[in-house]
Protein backbone atom coordinates (compact mmCIF):
# COMPACT_ATOMS: atom_id res chain seq x y z
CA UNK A 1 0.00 0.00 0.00
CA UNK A 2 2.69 2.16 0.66
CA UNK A 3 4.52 1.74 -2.79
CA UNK A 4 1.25 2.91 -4.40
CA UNK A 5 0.61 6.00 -1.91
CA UNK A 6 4.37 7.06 -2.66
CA UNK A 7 3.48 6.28 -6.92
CA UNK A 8 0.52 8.42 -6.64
CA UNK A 9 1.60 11.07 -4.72
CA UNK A 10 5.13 11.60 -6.86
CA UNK A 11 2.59 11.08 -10.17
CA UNK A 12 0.37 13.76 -8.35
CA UNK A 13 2.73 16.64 -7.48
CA UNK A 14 4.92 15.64 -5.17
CA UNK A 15 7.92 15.54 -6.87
CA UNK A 16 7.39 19.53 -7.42
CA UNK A 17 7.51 20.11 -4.03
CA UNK A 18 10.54 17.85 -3.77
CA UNK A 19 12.36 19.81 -6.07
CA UNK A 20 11.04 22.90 -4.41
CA UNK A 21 13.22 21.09 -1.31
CA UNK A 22 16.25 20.70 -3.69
CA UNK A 23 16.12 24.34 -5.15
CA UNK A 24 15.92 25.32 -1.77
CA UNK A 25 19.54 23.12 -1.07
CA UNK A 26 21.23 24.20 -4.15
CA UNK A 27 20.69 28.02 -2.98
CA UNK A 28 22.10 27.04 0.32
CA UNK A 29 24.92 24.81 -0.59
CA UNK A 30 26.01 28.06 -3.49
CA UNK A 31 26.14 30.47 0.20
CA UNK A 32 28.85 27.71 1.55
CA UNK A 33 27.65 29.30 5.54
CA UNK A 34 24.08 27.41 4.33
CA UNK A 35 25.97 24.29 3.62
CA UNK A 36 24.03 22.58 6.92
CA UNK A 37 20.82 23.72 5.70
CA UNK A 38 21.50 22.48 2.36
CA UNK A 39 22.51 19.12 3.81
CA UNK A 40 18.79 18.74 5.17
CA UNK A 41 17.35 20.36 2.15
CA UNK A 42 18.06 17.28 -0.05
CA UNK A 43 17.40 14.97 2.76
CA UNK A 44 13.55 15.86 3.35
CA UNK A 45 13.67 16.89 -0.35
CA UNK A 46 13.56 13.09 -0.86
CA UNK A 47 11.44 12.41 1.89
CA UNK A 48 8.95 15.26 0.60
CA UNK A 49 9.50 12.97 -3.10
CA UNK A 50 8.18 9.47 -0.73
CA UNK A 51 6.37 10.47 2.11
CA UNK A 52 4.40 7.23 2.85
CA UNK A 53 5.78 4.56 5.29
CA UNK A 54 8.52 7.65 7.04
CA UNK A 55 8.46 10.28 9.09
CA UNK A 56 10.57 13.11 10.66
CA UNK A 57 11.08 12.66 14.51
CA UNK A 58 13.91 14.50 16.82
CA UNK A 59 17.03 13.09 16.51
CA UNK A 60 16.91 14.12 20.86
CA UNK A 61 13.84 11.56 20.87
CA UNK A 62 15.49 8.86 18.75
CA UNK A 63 19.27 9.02 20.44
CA UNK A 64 18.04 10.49 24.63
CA UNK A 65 20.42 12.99 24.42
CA UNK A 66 21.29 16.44 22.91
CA UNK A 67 23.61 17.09 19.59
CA UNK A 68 23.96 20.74 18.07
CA UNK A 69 21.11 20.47 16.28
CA UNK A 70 18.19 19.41 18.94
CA UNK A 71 20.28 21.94 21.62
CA UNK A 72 20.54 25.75 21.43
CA UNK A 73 21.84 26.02 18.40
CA UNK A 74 19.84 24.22 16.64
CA UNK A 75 16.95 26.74 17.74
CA UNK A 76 18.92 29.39 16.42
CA UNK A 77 19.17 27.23 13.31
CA UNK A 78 15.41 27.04 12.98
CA UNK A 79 14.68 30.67 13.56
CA UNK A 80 17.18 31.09 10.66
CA UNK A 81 16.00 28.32 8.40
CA UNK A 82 12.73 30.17 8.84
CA UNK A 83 13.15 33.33 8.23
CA UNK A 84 15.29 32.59 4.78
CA UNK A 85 13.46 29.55 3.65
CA UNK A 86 11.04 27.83 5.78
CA UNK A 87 8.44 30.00 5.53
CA UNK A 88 8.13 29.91 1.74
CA UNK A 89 8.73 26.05 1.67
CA UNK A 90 5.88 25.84 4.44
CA UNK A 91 3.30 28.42 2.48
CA UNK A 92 3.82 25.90 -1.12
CA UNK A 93 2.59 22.78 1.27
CA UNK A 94 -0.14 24.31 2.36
CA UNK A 95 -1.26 25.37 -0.50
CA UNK A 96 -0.36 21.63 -1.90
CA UNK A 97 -2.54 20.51 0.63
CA UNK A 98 -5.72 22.88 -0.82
CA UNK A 99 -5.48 21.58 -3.71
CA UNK A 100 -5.45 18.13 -2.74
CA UNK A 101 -8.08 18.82 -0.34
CA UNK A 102 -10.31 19.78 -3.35
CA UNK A 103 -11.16 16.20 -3.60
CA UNK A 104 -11.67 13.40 -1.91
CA UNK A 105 -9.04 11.01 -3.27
CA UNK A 106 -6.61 13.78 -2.51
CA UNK A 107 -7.43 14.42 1.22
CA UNK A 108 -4.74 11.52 2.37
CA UNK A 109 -2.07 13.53 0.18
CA UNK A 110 -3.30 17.24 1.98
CA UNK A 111 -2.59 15.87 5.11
CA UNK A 112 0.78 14.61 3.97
CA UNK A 113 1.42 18.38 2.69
CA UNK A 114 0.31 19.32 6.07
CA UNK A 115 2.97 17.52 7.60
CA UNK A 116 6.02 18.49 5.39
CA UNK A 117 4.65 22.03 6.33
CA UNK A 118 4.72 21.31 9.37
CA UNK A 119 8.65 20.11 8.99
CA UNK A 120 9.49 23.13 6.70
CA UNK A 121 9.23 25.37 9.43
CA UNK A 122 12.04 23.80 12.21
CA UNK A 123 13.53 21.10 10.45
CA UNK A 124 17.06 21.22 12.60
CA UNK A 125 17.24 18.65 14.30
CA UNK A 126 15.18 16.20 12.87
CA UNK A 127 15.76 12.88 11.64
CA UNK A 128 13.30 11.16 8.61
CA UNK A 129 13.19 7.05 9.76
CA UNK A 130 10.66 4.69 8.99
CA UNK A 131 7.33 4.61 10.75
CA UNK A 132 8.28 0.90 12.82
CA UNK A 133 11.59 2.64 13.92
CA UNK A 134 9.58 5.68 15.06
CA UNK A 135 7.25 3.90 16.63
CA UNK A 136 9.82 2.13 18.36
CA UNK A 137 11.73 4.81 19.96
CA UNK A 138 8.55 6.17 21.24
CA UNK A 139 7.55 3.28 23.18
CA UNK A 140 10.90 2.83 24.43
CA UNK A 141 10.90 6.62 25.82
CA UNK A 142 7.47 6.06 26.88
CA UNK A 143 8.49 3.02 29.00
CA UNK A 144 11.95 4.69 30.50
CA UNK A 145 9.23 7.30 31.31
CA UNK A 146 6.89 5.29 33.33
CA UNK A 147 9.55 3.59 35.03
CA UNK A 148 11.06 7.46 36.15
CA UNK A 149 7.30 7.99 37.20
CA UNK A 150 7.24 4.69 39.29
CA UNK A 151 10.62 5.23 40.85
CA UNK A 152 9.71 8.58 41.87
CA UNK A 153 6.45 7.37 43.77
């Protein structure tokens, strides 16, 4: 099912936005100081080109512990990103996601758009992994959770 959500959607658009992503990292990489954001450009880039089956989670949630991107400077990364580029990636999902809205086959690829939006606006410190491995890593901090919680009672 996957493989034929990620057909569709690159048949249906996506790959514009995906090399909306990789215009974006081509203009960064050409500035050498954007060379990080670049780096992630071309990453979600082919995310944004295969959405279905992966998703974008914090590198802090999938490793327990801070790097420079899920710290302080990755914040100051973000309010960068967004200012220069994030914004204007974010504004061409959403209004992806009205078209595909516009009918009904096309609502499960809005809400995708949604959702890259959502990552075009902070995507320091993010890592794209599939859905399992996601899935994973939040059970496992939801368990080392409850077992703080229980120790602390």
């Amino acid at each position: 099912m996957r493989a034929i959500g990620n057909f569709l959607w690159f048949v249906l658009g996506g790959v514009f936005m995906g090399l909306g992503w990789w215009l974006v990292g081509v203009l960064a990489f050409i500035t050498i100081v954007g060379i990080p954001w670049g780096k992630a450009c071309f990453v979600i880039g082919q995310f944004t080109f295969f959405p279905f089956g992966k998703e974008a989670v914090s590198r802090k949630e999938m490793t327990k512990q801070d790097d420079i991107g899920t710290g302080g400077l990755g914040l100051v990364g973000n309010i960068i990103w967004f200012v220069f580029a994030g914004v204007w990636l974010a504004i061409g999902h959403v209004l992806s996601a009205i078209a595909c809205f516009v009918t009904i086959i096309g609502i499960p690829f809005g809400i995708q758009h949604l959702k890259l939006a959502g990552i075009a606006l902070a995507p320091i410190g993010k890592t794209i992994v599939t859905k399992e491995v996601a899935a994973a890593a939040r059970k496992q901090g939801a368990e080392e959770h409850a077992a703080k919680m229980r120790n602390n009672v």
